[in-house]
PDB file of N, CA and C in Angstrom:
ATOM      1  N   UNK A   1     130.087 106.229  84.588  1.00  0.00           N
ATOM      2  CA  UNK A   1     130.113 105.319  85.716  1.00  0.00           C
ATOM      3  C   UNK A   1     128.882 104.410  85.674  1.00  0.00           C
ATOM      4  N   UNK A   2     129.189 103.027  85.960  1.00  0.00           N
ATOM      5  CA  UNK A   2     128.001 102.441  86.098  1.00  0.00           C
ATOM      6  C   UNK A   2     126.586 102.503  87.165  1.00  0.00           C
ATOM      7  N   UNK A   3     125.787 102.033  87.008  1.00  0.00           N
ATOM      8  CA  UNK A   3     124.438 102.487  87.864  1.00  0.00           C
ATOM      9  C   UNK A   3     124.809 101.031  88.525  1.00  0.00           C
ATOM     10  N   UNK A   4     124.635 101.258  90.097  1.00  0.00           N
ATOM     11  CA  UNK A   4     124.600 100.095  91.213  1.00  0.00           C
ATOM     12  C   UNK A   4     123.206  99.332  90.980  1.00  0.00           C
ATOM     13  N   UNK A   5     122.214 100.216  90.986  1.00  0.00           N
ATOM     14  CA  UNK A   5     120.630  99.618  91.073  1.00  0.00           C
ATOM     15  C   UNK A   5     119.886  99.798  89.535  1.00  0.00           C
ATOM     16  N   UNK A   6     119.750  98.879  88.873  1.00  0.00           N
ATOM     17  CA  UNK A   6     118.920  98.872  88.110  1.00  0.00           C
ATOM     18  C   UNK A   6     117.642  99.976  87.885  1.00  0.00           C
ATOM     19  N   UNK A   7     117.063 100.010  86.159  1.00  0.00           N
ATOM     20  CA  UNK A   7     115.375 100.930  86.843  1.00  0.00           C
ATOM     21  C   UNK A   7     114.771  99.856  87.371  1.00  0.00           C
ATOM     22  N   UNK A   8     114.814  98.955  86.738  1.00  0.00           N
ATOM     23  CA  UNK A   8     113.577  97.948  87.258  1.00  0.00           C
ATOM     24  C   UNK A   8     113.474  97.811  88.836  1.00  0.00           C
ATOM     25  N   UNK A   9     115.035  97.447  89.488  1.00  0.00           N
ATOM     26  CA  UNK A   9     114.795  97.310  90.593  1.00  0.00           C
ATOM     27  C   UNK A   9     114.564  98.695  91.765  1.00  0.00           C
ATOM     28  N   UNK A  10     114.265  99.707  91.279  1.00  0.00           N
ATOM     29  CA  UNK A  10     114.006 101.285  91.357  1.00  0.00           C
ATOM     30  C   UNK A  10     112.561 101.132  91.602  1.00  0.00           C
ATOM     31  N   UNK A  11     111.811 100.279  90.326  1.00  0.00           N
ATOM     32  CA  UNK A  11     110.343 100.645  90.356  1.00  0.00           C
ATOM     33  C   UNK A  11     109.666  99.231  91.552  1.00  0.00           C
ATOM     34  N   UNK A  12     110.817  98.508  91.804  1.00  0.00           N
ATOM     35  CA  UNK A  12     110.080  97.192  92.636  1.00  0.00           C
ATOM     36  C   UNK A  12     110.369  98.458  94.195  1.00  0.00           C
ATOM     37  N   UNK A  13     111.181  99.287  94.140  1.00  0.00           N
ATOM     38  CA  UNK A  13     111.251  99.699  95.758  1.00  0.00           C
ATOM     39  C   UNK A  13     110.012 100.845  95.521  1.00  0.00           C
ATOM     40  N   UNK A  14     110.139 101.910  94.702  1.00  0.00           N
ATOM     41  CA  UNK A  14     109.156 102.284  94.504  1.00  0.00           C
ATOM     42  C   UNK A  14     107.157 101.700  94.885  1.00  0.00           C
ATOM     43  N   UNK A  15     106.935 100.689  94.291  1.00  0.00           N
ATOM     44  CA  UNK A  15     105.733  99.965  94.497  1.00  0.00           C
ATOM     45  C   UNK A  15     105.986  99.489  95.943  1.00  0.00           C
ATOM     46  N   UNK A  16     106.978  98.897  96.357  1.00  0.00           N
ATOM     47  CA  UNK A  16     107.014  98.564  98.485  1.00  0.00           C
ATOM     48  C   UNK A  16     106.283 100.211  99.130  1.00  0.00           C
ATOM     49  N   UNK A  17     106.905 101.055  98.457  1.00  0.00           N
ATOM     50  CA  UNK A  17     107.002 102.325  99.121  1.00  0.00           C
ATOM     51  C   UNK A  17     105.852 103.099  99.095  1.00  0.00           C
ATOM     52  N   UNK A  18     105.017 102.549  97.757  1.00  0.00           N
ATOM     53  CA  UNK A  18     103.442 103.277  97.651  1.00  0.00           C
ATOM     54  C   UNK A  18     102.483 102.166  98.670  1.00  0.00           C
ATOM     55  N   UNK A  19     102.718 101.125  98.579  1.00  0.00           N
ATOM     56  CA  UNK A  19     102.246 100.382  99.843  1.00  0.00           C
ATOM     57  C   UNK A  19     102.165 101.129 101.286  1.00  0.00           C
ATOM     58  N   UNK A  20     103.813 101.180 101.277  1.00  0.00           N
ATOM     59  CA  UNK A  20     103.546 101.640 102.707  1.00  0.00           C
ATOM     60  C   UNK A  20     103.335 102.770 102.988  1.00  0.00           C
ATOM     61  N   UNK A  21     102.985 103.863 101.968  1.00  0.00           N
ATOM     62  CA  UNK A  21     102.657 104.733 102.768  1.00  0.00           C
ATOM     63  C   UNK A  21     100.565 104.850 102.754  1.00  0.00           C
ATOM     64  N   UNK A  22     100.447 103.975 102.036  1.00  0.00           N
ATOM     65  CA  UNK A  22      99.024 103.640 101.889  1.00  0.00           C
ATOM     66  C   UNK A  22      98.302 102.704 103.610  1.00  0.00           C
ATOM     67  N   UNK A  23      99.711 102.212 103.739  1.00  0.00           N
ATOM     68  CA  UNK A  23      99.568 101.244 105.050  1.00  0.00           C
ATOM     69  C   UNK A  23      99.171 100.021 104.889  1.00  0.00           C
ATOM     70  N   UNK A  24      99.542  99.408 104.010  1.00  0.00           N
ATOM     71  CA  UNK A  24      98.812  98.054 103.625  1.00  0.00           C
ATOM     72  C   UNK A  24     100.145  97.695 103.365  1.00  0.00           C
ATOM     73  N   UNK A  25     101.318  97.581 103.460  1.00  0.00           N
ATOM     74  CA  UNK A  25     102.486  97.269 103.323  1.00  0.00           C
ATOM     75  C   UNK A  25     102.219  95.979 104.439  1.00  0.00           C
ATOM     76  N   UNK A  26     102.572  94.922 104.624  1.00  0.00           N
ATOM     77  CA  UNK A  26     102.906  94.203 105.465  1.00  0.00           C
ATOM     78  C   UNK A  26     104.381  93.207 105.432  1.00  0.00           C
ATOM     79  N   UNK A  27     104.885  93.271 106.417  1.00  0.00           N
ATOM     80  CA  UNK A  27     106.456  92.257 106.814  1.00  0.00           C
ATOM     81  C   UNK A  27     106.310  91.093 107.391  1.00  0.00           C
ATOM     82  N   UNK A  28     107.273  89.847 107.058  1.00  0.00           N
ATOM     83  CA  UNK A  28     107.363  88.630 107.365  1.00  0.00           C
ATOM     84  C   UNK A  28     106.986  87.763 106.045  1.00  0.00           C
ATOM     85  N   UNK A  29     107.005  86.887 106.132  1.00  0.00           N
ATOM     86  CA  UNK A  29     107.018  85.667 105.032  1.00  0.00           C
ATOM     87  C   UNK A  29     105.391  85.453 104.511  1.00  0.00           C
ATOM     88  N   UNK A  30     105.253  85.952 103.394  1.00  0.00           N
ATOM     89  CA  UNK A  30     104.137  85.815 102.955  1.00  0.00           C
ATOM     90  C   UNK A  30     102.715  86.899 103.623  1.00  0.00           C
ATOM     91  N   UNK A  31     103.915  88.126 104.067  1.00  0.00           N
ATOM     92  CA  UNK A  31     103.221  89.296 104.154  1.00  0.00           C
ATOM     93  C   UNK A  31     102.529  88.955 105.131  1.00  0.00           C
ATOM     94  N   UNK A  32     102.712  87.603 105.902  1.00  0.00           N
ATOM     95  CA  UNK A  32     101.553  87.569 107.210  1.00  0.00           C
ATOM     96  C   UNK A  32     102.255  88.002 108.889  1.00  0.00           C
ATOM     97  N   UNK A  33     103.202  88.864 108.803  1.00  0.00           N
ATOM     98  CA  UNK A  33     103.145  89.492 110.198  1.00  0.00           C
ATOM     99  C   UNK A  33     102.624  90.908 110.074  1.00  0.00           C
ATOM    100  N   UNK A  34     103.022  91.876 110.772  1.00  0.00           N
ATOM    101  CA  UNK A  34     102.223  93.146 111.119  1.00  0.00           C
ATOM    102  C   UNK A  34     102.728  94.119 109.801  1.00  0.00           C
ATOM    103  N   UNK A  35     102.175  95.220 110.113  1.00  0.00           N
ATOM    104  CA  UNK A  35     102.215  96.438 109.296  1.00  0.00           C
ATOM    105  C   UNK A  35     103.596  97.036 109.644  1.00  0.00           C
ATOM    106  N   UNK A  36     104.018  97.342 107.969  1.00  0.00           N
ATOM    107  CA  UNK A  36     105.331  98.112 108.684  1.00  0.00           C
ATOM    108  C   UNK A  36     105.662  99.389 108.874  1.00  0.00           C
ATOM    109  N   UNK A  37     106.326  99.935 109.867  1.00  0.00           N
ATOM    110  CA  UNK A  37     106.015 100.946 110.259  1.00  0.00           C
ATOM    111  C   UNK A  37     107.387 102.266 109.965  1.00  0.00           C
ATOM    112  N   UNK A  38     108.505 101.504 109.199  1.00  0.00           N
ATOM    113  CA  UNK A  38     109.423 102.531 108.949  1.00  0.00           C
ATOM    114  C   UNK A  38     109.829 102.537 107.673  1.00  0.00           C
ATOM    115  N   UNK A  39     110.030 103.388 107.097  1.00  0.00           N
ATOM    116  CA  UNK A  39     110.883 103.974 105.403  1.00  0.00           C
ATOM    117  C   UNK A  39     111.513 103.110 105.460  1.00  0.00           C
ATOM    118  N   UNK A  40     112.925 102.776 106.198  1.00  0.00           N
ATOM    119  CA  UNK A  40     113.632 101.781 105.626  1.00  0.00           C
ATOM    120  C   UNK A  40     113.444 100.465 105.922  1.00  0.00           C
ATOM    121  N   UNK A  41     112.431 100.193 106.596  1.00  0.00           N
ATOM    122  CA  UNK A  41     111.990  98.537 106.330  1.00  0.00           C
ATOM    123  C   UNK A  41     111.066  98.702 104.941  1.00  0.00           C
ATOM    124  N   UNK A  42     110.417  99.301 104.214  1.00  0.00           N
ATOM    125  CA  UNK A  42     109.985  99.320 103.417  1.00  0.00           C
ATOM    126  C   UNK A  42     110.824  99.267 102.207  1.00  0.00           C
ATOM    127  N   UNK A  43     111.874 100.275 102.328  1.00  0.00           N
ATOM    128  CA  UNK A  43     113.074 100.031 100.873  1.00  0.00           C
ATOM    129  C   UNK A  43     113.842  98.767 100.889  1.00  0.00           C
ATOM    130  N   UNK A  44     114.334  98.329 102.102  1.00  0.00           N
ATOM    131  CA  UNK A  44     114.393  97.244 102.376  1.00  0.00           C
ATOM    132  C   UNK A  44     113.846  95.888 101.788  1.00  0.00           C
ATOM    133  N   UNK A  45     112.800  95.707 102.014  1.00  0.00           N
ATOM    134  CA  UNK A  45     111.377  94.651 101.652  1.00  0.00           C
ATOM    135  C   UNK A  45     111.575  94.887 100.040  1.00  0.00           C
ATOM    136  N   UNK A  46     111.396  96.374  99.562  1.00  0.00           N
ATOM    137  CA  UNK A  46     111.644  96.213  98.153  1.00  0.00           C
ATOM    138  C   UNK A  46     112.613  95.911  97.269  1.00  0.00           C
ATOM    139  N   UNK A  47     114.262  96.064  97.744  1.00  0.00           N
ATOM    140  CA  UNK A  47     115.188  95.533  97.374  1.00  0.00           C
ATOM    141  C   UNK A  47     115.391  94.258  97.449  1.00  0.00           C
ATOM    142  N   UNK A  48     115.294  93.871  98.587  1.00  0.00           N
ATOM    143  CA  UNK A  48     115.172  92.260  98.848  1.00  0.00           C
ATOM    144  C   UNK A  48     113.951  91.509  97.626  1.00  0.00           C
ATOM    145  N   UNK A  49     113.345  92.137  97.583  1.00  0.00           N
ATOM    146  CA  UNK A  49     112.696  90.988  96.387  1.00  0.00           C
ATOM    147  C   UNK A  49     112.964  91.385  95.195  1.00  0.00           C
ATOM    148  N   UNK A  50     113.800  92.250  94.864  1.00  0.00           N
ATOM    149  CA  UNK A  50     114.129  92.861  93.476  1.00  0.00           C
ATOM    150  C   UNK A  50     116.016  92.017  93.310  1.00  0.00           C
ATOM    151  N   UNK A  51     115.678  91.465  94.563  1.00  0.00           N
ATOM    152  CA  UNK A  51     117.299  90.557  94.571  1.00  0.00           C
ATOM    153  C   UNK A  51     116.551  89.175  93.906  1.00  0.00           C
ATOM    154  N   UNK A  52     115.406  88.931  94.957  1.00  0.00           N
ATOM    155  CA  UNK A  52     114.889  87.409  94.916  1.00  0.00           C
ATOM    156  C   UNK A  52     114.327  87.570  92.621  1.00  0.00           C
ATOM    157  N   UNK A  53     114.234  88.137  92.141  1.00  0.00           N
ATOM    158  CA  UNK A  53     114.157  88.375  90.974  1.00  0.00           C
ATOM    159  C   UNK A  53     114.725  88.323  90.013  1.00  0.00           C
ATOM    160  N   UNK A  54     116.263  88.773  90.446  1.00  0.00           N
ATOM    161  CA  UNK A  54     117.255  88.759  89.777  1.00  0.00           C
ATOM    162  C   UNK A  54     117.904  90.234  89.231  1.00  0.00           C
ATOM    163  N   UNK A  55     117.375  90.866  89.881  1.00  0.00           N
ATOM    164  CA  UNK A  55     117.596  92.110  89.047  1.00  0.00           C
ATOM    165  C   UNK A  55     118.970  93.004  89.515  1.00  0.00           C
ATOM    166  N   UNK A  56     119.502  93.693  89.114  1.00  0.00           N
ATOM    167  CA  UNK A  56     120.682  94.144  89.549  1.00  0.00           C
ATOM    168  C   UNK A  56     120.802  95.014  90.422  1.00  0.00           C
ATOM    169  N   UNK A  57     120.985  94.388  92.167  1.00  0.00           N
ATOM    170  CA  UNK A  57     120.983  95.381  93.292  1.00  0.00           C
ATOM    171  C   UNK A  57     122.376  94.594  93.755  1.00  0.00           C
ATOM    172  N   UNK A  58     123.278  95.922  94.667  1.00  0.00           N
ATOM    173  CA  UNK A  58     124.248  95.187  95.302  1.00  0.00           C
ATOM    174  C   UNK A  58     123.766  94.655  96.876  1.00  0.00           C
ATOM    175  N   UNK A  59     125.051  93.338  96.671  1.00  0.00           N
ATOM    176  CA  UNK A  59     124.261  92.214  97.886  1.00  0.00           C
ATOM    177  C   UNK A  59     124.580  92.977  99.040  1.00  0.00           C
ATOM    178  N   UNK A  60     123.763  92.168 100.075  1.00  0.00           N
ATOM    179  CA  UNK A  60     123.537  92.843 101.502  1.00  0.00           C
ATOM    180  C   UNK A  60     124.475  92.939 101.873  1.00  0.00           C
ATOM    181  N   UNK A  61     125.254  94.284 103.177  1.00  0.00           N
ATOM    182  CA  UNK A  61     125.928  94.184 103.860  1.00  0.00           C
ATOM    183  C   UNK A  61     126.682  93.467 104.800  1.00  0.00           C
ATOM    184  N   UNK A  62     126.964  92.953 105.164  1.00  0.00           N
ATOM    185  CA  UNK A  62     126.988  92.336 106.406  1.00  0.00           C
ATOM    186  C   UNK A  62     127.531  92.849 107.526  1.00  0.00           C
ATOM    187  N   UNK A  63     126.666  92.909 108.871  1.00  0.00           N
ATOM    188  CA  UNK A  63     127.354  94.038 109.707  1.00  0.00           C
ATOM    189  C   UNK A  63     128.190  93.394 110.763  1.00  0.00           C
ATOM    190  N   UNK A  64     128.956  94.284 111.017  1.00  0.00           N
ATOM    191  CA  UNK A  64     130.073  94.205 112.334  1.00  0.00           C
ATOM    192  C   UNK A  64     130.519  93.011 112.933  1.00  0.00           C
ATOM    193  N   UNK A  65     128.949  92.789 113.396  1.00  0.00           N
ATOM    194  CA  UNK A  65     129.168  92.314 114.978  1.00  0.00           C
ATOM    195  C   UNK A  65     129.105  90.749 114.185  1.00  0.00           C
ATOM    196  N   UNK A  66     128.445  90.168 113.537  1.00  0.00           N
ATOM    197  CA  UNK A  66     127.963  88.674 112.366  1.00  0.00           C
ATOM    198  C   UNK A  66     129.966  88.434 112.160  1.00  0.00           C
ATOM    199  N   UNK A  67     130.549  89.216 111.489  1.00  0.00           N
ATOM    200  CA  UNK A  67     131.942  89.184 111.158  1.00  0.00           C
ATOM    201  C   UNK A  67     132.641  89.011 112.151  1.00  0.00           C
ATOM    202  N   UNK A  68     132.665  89.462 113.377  1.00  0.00           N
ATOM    203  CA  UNK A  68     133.596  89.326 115.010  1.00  0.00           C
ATOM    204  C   UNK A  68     133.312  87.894 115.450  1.00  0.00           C
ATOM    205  N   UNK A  69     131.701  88.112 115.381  1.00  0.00           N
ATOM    206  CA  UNK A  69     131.291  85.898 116.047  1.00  0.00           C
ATOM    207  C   UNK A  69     132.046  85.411 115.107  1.00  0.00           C
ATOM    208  N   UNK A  70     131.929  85.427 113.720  1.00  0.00           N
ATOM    209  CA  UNK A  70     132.558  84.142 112.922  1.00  0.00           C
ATOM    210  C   UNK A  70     134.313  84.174 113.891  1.00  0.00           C
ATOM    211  N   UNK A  71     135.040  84.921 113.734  1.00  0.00           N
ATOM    212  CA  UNK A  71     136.307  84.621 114.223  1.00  0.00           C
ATOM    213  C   UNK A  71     136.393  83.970 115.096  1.00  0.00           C
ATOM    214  N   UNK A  72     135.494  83.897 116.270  1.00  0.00           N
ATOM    215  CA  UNK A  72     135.960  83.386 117.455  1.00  0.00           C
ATOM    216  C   UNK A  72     135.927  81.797 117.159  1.00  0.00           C
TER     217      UNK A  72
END
C-alpha cells in the first residue's frame, strides 16, 4: 500500500514539534503572533509547510459547515 505522507514531510512535522515542545514554536504569518499552545496546532503548522514545499501530504479537509454555506 502506498504511504499518504512522505519521510521528508514526517521530518518537517517532526522539527514544528521539537519547537513546540521547547516553546519557541510560534503561529501566524511569519511566526509573529503568540506561542502555540496545542499538539495539533503544531502538526498542523508542520504539514502545512511541508505542503507549501511540495512534498507529498494529503490536501486539507474541508469541514462541514464551509460545504453547507457554499450551497445556499
Amino acid at each position: 500500500m502506498a504511504r499518504k505522507y512522505s519521510k521528508s514531510a514526517g521530518k518537517d512535522v517532526k522539527r514544528e514539534m521539537h519547537k513546540y515542545k521547547r516553546g519557541t514554536l510560534k503561529s501566524g504569518k511569519g511566526g509573529k503572533g503568540g506561542t502555540v499552545k496545542s499538539r495539533k496546532q503544531a502538526i498542523a503548522i508542520g504539514l502545512s509547510e511541508a505542503r507549501a514545499k511540495g512534498k507529498k501530504v494529503p490536501k486539507k479537509r474541508s469541514s462541514s459547515r464551509s460545504r453547507s454555506k457554499k450551497r445556499r
